[in-house]
Structure formats: structure tokens, C-alpha cells
C-alpha atoms as a PDB file:
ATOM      1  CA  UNK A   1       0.000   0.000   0.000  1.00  0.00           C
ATOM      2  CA  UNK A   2       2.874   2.517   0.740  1.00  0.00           C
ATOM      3  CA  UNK A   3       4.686   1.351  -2.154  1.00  0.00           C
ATOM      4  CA  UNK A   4       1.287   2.172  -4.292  1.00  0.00           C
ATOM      5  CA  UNK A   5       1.335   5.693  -2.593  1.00  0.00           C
ATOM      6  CA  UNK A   6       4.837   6.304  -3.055  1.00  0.00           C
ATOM      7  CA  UNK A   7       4.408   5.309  -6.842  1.00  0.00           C
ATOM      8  CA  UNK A   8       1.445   8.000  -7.266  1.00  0.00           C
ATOM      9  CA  UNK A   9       2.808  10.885  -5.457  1.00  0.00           C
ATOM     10  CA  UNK A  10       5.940  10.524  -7.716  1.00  0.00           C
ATOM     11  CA  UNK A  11       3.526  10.016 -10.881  1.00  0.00           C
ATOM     12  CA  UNK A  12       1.398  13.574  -9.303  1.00  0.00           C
ATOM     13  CA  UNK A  13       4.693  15.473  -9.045  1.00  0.00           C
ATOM     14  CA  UNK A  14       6.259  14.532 -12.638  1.00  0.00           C
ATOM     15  CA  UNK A  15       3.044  15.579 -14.056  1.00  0.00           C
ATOM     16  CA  UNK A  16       3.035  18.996 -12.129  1.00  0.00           C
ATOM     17  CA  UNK A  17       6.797  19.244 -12.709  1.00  0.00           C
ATOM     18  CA  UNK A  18       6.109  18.439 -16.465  1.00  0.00           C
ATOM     19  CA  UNK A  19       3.388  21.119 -16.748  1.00  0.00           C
ATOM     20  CA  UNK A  20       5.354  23.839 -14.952  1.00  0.00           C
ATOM     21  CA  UNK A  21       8.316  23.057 -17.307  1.00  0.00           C
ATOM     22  CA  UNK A  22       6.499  23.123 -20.621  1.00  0.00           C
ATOM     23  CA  UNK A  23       4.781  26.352 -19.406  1.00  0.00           C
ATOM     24  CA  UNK A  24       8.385  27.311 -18.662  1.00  0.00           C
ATOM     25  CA  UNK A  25       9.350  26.736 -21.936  1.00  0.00           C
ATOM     26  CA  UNK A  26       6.111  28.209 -23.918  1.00  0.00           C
ATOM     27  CA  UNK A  27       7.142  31.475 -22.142  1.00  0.00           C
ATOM     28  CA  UNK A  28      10.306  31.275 -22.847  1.00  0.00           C
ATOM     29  CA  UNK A  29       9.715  30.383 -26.385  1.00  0.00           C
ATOM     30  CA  UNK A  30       7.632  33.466 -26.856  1.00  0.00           C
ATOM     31  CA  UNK A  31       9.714  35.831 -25.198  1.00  0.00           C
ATOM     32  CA  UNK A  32      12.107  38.044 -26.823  1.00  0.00           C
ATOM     33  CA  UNK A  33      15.208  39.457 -25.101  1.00  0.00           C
ATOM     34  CA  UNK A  34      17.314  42.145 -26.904  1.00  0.00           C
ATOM     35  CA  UNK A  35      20.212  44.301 -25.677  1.00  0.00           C
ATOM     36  CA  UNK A  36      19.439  47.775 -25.419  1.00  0.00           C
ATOM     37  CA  UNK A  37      21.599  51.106 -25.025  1.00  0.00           C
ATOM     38  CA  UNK A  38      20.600  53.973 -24.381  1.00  0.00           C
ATOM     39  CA  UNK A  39      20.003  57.219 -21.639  1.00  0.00           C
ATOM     40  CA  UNK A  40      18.478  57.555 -18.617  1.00  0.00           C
ATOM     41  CA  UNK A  41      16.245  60.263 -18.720  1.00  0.00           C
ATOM     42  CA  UNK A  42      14.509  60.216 -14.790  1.00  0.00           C
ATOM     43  CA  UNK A  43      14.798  58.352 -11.823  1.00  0.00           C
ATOM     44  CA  UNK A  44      13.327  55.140 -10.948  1.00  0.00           C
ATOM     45  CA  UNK A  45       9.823  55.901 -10.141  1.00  0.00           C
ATOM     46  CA  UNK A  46       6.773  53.316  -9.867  1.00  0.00           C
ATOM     47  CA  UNK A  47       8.795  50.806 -11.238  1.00  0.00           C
ATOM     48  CA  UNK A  48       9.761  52.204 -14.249  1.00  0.00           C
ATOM     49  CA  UNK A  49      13.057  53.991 -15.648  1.00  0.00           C
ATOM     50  CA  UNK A  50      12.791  56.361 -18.322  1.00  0.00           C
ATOM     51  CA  UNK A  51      15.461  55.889 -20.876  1.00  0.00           C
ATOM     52  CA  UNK A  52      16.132  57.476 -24.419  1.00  0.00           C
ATOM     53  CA  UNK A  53      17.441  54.317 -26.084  1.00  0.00           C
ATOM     54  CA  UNK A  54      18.588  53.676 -29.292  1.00  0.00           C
ATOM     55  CA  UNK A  55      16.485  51.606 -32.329  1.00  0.00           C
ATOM     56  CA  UNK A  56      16.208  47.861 -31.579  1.00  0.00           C
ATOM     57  CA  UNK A  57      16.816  46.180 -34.429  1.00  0.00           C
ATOM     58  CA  UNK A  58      14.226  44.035 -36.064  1.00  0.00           C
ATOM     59  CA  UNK A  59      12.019  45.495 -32.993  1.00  0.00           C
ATOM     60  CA  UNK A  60      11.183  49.482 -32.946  1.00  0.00           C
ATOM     61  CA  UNK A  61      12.970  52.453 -33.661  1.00  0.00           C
ATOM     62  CA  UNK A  62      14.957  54.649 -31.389  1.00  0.00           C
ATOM     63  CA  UNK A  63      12.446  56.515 -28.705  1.00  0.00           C
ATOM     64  CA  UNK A  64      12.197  57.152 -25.311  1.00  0.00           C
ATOM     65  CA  UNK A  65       9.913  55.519 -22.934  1.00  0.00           C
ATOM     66  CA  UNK A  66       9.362  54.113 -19.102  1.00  0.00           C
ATOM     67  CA  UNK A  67      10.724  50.298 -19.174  1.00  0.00           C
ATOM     68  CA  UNK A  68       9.148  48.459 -16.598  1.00  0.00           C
ATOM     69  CA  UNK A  69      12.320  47.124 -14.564  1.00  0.00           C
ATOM     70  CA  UNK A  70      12.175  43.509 -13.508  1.00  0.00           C
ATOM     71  CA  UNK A  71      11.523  42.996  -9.431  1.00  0.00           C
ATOM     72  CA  UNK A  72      14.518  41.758  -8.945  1.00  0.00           C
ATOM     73  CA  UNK A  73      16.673  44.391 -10.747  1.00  0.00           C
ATOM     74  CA  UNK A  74      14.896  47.281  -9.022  1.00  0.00           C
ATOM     75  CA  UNK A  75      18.012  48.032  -6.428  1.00  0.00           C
ATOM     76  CA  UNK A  76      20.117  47.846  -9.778  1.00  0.00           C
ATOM     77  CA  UNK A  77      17.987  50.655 -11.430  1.00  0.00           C
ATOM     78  CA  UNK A  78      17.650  52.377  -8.644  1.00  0.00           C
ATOM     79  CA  UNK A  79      21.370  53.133  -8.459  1.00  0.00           C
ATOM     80  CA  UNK A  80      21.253  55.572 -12.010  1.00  0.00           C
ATOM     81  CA  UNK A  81      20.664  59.328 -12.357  1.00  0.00           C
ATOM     82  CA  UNK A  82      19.741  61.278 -15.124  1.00  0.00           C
ATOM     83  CA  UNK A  83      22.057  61.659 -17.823  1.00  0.00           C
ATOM     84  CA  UNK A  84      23.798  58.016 -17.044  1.00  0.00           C
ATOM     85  CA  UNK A  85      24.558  55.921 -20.299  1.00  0.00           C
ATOM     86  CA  UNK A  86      22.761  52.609 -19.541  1.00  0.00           C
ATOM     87  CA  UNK A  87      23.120  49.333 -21.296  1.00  0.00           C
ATOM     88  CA  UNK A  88      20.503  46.843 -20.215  1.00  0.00           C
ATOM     89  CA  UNK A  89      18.562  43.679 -21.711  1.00  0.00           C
ATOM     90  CA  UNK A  90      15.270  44.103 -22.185  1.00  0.00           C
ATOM     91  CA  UNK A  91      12.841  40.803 -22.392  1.00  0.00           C
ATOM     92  CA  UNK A  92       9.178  41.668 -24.591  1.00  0.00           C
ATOM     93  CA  UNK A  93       5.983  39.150 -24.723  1.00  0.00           C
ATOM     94  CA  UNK A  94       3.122  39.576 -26.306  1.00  0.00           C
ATOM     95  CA  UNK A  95       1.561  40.482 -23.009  1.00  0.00           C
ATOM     96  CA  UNK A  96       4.277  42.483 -21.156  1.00  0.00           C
ATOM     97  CA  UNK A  97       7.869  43.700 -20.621  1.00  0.00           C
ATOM     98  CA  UNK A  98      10.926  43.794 -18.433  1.00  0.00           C
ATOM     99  CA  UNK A  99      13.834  45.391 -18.034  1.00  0.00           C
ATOM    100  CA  UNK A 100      17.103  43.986 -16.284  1.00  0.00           C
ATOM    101  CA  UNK A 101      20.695  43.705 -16.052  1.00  0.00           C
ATOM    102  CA  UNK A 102      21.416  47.030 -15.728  1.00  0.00           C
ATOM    103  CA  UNK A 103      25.422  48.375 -16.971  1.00  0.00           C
ATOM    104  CA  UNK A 104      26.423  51.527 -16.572  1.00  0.00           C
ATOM    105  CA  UNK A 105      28.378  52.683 -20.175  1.00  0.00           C
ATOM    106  CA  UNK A 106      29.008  56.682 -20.020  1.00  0.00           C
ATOM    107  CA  UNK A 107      28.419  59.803 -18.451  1.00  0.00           C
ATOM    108  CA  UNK A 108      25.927  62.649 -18.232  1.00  0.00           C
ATOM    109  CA  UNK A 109      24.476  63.959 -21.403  1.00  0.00           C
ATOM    110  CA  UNK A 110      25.906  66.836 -22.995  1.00  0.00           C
ATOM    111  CA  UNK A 111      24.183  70.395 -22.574  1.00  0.00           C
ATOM    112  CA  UNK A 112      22.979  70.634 -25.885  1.00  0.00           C
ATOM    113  CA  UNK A 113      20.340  67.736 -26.101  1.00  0.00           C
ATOM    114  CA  UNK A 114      17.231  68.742 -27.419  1.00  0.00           C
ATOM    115  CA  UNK A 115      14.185  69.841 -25.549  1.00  0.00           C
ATOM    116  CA  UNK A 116      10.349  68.380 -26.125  1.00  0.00           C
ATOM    117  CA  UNK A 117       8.762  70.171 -28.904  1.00  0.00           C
ATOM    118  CA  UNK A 118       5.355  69.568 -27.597  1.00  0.00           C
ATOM    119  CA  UNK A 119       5.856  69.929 -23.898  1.00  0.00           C
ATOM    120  CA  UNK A 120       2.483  69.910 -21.573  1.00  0.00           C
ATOM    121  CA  UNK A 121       0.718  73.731 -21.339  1.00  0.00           C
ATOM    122  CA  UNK A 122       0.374  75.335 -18.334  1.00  0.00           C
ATOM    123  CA  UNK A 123      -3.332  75.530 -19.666  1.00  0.00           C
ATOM    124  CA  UNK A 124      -5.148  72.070 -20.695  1.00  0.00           C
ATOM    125  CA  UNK A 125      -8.335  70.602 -21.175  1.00  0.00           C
ATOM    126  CA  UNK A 126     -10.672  69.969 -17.922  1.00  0.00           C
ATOM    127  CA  UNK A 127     -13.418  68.286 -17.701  1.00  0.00           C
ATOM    128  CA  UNK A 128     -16.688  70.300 -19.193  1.00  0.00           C
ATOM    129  CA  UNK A 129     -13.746  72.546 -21.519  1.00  0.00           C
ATOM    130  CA  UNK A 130     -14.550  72.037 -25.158  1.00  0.00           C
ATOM    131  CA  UNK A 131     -12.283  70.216 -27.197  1.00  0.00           C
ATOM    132  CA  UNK A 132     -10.343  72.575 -29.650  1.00  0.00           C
ATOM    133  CA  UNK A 133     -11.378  72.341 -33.262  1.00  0.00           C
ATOM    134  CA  UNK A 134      -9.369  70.279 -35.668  1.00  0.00           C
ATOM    135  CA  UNK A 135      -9.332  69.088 -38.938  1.00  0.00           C
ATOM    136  CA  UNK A 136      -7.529  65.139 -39.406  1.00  0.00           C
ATOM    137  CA  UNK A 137      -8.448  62.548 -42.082  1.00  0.00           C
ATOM    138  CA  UNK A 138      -9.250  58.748 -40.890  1.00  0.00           C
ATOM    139  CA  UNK A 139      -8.079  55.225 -42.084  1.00  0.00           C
ATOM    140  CA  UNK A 140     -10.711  55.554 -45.064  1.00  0.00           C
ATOM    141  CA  UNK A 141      -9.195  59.178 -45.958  1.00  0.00           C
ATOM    142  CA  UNK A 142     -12.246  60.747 -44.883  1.00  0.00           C
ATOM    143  CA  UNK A 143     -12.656  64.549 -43.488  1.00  0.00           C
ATOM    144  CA  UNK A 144     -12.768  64.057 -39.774  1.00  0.00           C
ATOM    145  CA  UNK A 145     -13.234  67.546 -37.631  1.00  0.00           C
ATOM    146  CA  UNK A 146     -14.943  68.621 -34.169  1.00  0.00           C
ATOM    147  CA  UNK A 147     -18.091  68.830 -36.149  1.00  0.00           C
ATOM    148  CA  UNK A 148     -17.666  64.271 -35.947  1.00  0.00           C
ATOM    149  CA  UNK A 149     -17.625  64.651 -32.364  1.00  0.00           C
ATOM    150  CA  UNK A 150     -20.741  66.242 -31.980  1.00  0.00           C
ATOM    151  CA  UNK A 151     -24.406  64.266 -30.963  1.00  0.00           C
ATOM    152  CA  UNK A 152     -22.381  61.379 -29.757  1.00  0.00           C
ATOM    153  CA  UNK A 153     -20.340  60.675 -27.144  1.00  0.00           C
ATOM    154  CA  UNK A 154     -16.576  59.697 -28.368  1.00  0.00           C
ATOM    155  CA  UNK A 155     -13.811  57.734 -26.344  1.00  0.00           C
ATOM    156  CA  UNK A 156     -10.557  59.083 -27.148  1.00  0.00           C
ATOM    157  CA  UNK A 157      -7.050  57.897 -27.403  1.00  0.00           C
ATOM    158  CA  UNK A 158      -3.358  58.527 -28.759  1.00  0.00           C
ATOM    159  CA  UNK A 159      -1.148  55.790 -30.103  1.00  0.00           C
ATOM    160  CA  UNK A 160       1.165  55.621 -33.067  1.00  0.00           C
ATOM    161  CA  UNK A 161       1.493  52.533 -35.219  1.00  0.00           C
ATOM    162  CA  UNK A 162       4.993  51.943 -34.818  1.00  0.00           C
ATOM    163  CA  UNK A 163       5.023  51.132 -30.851  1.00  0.00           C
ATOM    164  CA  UNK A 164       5.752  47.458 -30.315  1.00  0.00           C
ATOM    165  CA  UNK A 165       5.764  47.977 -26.123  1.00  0.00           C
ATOM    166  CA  UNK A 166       3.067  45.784 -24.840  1.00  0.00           C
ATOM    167  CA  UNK A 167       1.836  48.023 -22.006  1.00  0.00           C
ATOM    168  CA  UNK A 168       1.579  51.314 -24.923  1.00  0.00           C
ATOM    169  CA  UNK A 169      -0.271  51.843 -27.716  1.00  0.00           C
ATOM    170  CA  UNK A 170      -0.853  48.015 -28.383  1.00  0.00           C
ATOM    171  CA  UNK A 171      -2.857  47.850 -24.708  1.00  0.00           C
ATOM    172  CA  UNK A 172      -4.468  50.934 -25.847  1.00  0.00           C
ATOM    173  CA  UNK A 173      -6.007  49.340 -28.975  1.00  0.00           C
ATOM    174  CA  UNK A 174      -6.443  46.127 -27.301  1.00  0.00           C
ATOM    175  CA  UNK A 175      -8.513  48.048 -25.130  1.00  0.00           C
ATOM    176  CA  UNK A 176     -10.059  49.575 -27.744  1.00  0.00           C
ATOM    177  CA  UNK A 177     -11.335  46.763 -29.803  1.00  0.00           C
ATOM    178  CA  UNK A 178     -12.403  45.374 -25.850  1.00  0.00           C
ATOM    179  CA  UNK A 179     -14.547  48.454 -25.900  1.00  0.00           C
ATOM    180  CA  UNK A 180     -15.867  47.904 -29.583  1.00  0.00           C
ATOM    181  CA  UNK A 181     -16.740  44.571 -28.698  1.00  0.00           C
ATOM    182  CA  UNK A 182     -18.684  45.541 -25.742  1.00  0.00           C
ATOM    183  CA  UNK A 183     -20.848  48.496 -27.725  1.00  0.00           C
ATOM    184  CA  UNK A 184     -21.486  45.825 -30.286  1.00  0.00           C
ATOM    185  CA  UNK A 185     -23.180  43.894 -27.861  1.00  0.00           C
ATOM    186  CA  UNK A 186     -25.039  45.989 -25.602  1.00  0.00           C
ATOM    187  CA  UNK A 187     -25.249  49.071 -27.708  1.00  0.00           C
ATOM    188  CA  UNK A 188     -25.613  52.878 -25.210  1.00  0.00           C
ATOM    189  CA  UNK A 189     -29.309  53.629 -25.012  1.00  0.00           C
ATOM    190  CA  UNK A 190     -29.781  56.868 -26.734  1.00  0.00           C
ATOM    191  CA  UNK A 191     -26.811  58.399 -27.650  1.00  0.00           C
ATOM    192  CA  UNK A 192     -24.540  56.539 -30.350  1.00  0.00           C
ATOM    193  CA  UNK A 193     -20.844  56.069 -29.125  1.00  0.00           C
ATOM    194  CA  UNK A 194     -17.521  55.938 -31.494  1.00  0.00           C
ATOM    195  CA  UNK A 195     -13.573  55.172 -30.845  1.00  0.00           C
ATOM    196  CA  UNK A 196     -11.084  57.507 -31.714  1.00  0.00           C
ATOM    197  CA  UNK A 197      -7.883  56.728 -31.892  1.00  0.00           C
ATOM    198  CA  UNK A 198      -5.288  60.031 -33.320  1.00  0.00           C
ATOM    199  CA  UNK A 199      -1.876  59.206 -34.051  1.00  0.00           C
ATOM    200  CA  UNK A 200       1.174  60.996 -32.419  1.00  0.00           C
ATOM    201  CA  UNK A 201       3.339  60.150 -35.437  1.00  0.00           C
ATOM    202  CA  UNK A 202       1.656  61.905 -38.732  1.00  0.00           C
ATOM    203  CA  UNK A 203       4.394  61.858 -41.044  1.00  0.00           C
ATOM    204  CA  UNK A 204       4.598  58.209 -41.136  1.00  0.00           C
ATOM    205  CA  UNK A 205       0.817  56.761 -39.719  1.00  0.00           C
ATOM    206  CA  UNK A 206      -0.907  57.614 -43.131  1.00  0.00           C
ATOM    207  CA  UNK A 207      -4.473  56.996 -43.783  1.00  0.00           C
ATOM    208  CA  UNK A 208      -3.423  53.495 -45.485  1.00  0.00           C
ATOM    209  CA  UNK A 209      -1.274  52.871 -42.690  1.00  0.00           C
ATOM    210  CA  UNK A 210      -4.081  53.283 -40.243  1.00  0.00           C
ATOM    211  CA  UNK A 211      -6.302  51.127 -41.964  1.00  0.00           C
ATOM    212  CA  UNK A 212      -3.880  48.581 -42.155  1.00  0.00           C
ATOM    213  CA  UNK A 213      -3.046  48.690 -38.486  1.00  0.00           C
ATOM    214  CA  UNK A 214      -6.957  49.303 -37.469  1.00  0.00           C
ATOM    215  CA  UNK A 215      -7.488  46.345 -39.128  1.00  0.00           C
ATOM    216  CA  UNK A 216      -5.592  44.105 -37.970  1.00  0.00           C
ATOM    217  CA  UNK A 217      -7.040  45.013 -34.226  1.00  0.00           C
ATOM    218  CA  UNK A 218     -10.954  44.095 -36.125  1.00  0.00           C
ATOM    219  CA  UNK A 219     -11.619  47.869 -35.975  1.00  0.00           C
ATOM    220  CA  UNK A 220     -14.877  48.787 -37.780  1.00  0.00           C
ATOM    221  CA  UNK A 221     -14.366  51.896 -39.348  1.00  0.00           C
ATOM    222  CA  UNK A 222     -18.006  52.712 -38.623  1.00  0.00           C
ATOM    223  CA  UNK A 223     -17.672  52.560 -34.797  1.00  0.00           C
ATOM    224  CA  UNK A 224     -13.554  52.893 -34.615  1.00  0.00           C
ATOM    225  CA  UNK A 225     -11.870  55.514 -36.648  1.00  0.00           C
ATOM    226  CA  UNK A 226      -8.361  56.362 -36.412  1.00  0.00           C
ATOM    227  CA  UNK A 227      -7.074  59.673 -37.383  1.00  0.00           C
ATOM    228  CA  UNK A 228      -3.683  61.594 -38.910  1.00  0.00           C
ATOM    229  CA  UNK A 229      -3.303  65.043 -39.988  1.00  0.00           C
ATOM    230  CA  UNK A 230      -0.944  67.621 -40.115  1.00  0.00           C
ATOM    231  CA  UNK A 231       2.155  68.145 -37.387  1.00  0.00           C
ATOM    232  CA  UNK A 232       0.665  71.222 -36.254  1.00  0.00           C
ATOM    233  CA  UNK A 233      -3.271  69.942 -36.002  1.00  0.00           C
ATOM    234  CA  UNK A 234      -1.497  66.808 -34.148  1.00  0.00           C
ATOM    235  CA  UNK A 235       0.764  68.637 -31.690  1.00  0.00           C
ATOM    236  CA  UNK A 236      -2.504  70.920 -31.458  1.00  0.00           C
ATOM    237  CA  UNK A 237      -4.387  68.312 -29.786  1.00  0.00           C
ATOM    238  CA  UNK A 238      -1.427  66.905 -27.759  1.00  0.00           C
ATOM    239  CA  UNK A 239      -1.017  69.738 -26.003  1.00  0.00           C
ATOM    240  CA  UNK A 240      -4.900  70.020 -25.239  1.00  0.00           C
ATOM    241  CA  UNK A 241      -5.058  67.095 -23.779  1.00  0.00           C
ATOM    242  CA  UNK A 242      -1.586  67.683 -22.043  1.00  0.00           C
ATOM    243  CA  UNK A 243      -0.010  64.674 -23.681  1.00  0.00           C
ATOM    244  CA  UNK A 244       3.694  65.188 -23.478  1.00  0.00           C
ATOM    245  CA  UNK A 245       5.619  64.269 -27.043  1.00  0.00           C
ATOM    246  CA  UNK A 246       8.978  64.622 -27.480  1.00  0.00           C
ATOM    247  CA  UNK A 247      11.204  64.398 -30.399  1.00  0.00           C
ATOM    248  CA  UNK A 248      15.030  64.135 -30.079  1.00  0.00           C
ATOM    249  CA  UNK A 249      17.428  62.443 -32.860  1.00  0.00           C
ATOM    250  CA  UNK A 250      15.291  60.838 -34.200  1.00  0.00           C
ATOM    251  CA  UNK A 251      13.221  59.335 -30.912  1.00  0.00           C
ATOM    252  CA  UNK A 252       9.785  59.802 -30.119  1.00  0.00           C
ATOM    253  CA  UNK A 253       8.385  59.677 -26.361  1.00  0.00           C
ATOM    254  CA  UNK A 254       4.926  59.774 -25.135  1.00  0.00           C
ATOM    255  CA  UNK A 255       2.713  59.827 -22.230  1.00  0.00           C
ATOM    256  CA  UNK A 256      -0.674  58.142 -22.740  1.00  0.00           C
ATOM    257  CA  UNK A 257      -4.554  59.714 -21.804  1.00  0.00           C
ATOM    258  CA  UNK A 258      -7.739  58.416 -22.917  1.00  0.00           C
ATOM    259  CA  UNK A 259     -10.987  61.078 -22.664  1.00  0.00           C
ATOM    260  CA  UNK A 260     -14.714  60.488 -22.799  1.00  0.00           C
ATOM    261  CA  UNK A 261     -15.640  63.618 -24.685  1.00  0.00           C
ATOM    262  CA  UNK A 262     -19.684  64.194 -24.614  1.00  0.00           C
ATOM    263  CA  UNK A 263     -22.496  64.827 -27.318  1.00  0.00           C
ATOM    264  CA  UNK A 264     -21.701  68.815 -26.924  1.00  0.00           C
ATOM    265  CA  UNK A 265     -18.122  68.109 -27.581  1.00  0.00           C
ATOM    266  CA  UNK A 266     -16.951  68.790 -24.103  1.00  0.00           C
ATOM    267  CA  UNK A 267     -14.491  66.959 -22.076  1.00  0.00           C
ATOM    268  CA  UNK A 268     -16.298  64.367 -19.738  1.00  0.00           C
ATOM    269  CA  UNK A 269     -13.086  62.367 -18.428  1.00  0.00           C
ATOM    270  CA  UNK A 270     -10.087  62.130 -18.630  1.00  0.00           C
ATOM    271  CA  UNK A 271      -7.739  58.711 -17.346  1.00  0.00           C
ATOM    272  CA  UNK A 272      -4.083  59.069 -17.513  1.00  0.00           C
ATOM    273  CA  UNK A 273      -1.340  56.688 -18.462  1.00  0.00           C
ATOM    274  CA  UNK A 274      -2.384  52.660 -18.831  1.00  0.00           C
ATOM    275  CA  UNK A 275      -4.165  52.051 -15.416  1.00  0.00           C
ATOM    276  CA  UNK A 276      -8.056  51.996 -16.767  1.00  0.00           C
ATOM    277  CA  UNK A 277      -9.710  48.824 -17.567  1.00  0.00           C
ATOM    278  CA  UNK A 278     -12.249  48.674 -20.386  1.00  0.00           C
ATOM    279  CA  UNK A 279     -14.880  48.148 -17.438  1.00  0.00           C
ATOM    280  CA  UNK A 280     -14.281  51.808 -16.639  1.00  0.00           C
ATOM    281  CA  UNK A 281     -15.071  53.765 -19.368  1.00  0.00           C
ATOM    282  CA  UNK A 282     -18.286  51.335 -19.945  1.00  0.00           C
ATOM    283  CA  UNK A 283     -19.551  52.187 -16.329  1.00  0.00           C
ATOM    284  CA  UNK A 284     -19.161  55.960 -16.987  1.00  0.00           C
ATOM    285  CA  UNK A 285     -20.536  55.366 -21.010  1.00  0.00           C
ATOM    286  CA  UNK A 286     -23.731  53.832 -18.863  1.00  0.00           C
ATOM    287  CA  UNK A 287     -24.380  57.388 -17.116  1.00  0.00           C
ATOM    288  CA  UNK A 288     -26.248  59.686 -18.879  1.00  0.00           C
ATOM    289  CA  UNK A 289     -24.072  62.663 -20.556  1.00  0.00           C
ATOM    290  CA  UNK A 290     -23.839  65.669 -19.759  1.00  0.00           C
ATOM    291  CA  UNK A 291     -25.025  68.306 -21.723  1.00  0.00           C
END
């Protein structure tokens, strides 16, 4: 009888030890890890470390961003300043990313890198301010202005096509299409509701280049339009919606904010940076707008 115990306990942990491993392995499959260089551009903060870094081959071009450091390199990050050359890997799934192995490779920054060319304004939308007028185009090249926004209530977004990070602009539209899903299905009572996404980078997220990328998150173009335009009608509406962009050689940064703008074209909320859940925005779509 022991013997017949012993014999399935051993059997019970190879099969949880087998499972672990070829989870283990899936992950591991799946995972990416390249070896990034670049500068650190703040403090650790919340887990993250902002660093201007250079393109990643075969991955996404040189920007700067907040890598989420790995838990157990957190004293390591902790230890840079801004203005420290950093050379670090940096591990990507489809559902998240890490940073780790930190290396400090040069000094401070010189005193003539450039500054953001859309920095935030000391005056920005609130909620009940109406948004500024604009004129874009959308991934079908149609006319899309302020006048679009009006008699329904709009959720609002900014990505840019080119952003591989999982917890950016791919959450965003995966968040998105979440939402699009949801409306399809239990449709607001009165007042029709669209997704908006607006591109931060114009010059190369081009109406076809939109579709393309709208399509490949399901986006119907009747419900979920994405929009480009000029620089200055982009940088326009950055700055509105105090969305700080930054350009410098060649790398873009971005924070993120998402809005629920009402029927009367007026700011109804706003959620900063990646923390909202689709849930969210469909509990305050399920209040009656203001007006």
C-alpha cells in the first residue's frame, strides 16, 4: 500500500513538474530578449526607468519611454541618475515587458540635447472645456473635424502605429477593440458612441497605414476611426489634452490619456497613463451625458 502511494505521489509530481516546465518553456519560447543602449532620462519611479534608447533592431525604432524594470533588478535601477549611459537587456511578450541587467556605459548627457517640442501647457483641457477644433483625415481618408464629435459621445485615445511595447499603444487598442466589442453587444441607449484613436506620429501613420493597423485590431471603421493630420493639427491636440511628445534624434516619447468627450463636444473624463480597464469607461458610457 505505501509502495502504491509512493508510486502515485511521484507520478502527481512529474506531471506537475512536467506542466510547470512546458509552461516554462512556452514562455520562454515566446519571449524576446534584446540588448538595449541607451540614456536615462529620470529616476526610478513606480517601477519604471525612463530611458532614451537607441532603435532595436528588427524590434522598434529609437524613442524614449518608461521600461518596466524587472523585481529583482529594481536596487540595480535604482542606483542611475539622469544623464547616465545605460546598457541593459530588455525581455518583450506579447503580453508584457521587463527590463534587467542594468550596466552603466558613459556619463551625463551633454548640454545641448534637445528639448520636447510639444511639452504639456500650463493651460489644458478639464473636464466640461470644449475640445479645440481640428481638422484630421481617418483610415478611409475621410474629413474628420470637431463637427464628428458632436451628438455622440466619443472615447478618445493617442497611439502611433509603430510602438511594439506591450503596455503602450498596443494595450491601448487592445482596449479599444475590448470596448468595440462591448458596444457591439449591448449598444448605449440613446446616444450613439464611437472610438477615436489620433496618431502621435503623422508623417509616417498615413491613412493606409491606419487602416492597415486598425485592421488588424478588427476595428470597424463605422464605430472605430483612427485619425492623422498635419504636425501642427497633431501637436494641437497633444497639447490640449496635455499629452507630453517629445522628439530628439530621431526618438519619439509619449505619455498616454484616454478622454470620454460628450455629445456637446466637451471633455467628460479624462484617465491618464495605462491604469483603466475597459470596465471603466463602460460604467461611466452607462451614465447619462452631460449636456
Amino acid at each position: 500500500m505505501r509502495r502504491m502511494r509512493a508510486l502515485r505521489f511521484l507520478a502527481l509530481f512529474a506531471l506537475v513538474f512536467a506542466d510547470g516546465w512546458a509552461a516554462e518553456t512556452a514562455r520562454a519560447a515566446t519571449e524576446q530578449v534584446f540588448t538595449v543602449r541607451g540614456v536615462v532620462r529620470g529616476r526610478l519611479q513606480n517601477g519604471t526607468l525612463r530611458i532614451a534608447h537607441q532603435a532595436i533592431p528588427d524590434y522598434m525604432p529609437a524613442m524614449t519611454m518608461p521600461f518596466n524594470v524587472d523585481p529583482a533588478a529594481l536596487e540595480q535601477a535604482a542606483q542611475f541618475q539622469p544623464g547616465d549611459g545605460v546598457e541593459f537587456k530588455f525581455a518583450v511578450t506579447d503580453a508584457s515587458s521587463r527590463a534587467f541587467d542594468f550596466r552603466r556605459i558613459g556619463g551625463p548627457r551633454g548640454a545641448d540635447e534637445p528639448a520636447a517640442i510639444a511639452a504639456v501647457p500650463a493651460r489644458r483641457l478639464r473636464e466640461g472645456d470644449e475640445v479645440p477644433p481640428f481638422v484630421l483625415r481617418d483610415q478611409l481618408d475621410r474629413p474628420l473635424t470637431l463637427a464628428d464629435l458632436r451628438g455622440k459621445r466619443t472615447v478618445l485615445t493617442f497611439i502611433f502605429t509603430r510602438c511594439p511595447v506591450p503596455e503602450f499603444c498596443p494595450l491601448m487598442s487592445q482596449r479599444f477593440r475590448t470596448l468595440q466589442q462591448a458596444l457591439a453587444t449591448s449598444p448605449s441607449a440613446d446616444t450613439p458612441v464611437q472610438l477615436l484613436s489620433i496618431t502621435l506620429d503623422p508623417e509616417f501613420d498615413t491613412p493606409q497605414i491606419l487602416r492597415a493597423y486598425g485592421e488588424s485590431y478588427g476595428a470597424d471603421p463605422a464605430r472605430w476611426r483612427f485619425a492623422t493630420g498635419p504636425k501642427e493639427q497633431i501637436t494641437a491636440l497633444t497639447r490640449a489634452f496635455a499629452v507630453h511628445t517629445e522628439q530628439s534624434r530621431g526618438t519619439l516619447d509619449h505619455t498616454l490619456a484616454t478622454a470620454l468627450i460628450g455629445p456637446d463636444a466637451r471633455v467628460q473624463t479624462i484617465w491618464r497613463g495605462n491604469g483603466w480597464k475597459p470596465d471603466e469607461i463602460l460604467a461611466a458610457l452607462a451614465q447619462p451625458p452631460s449636456q
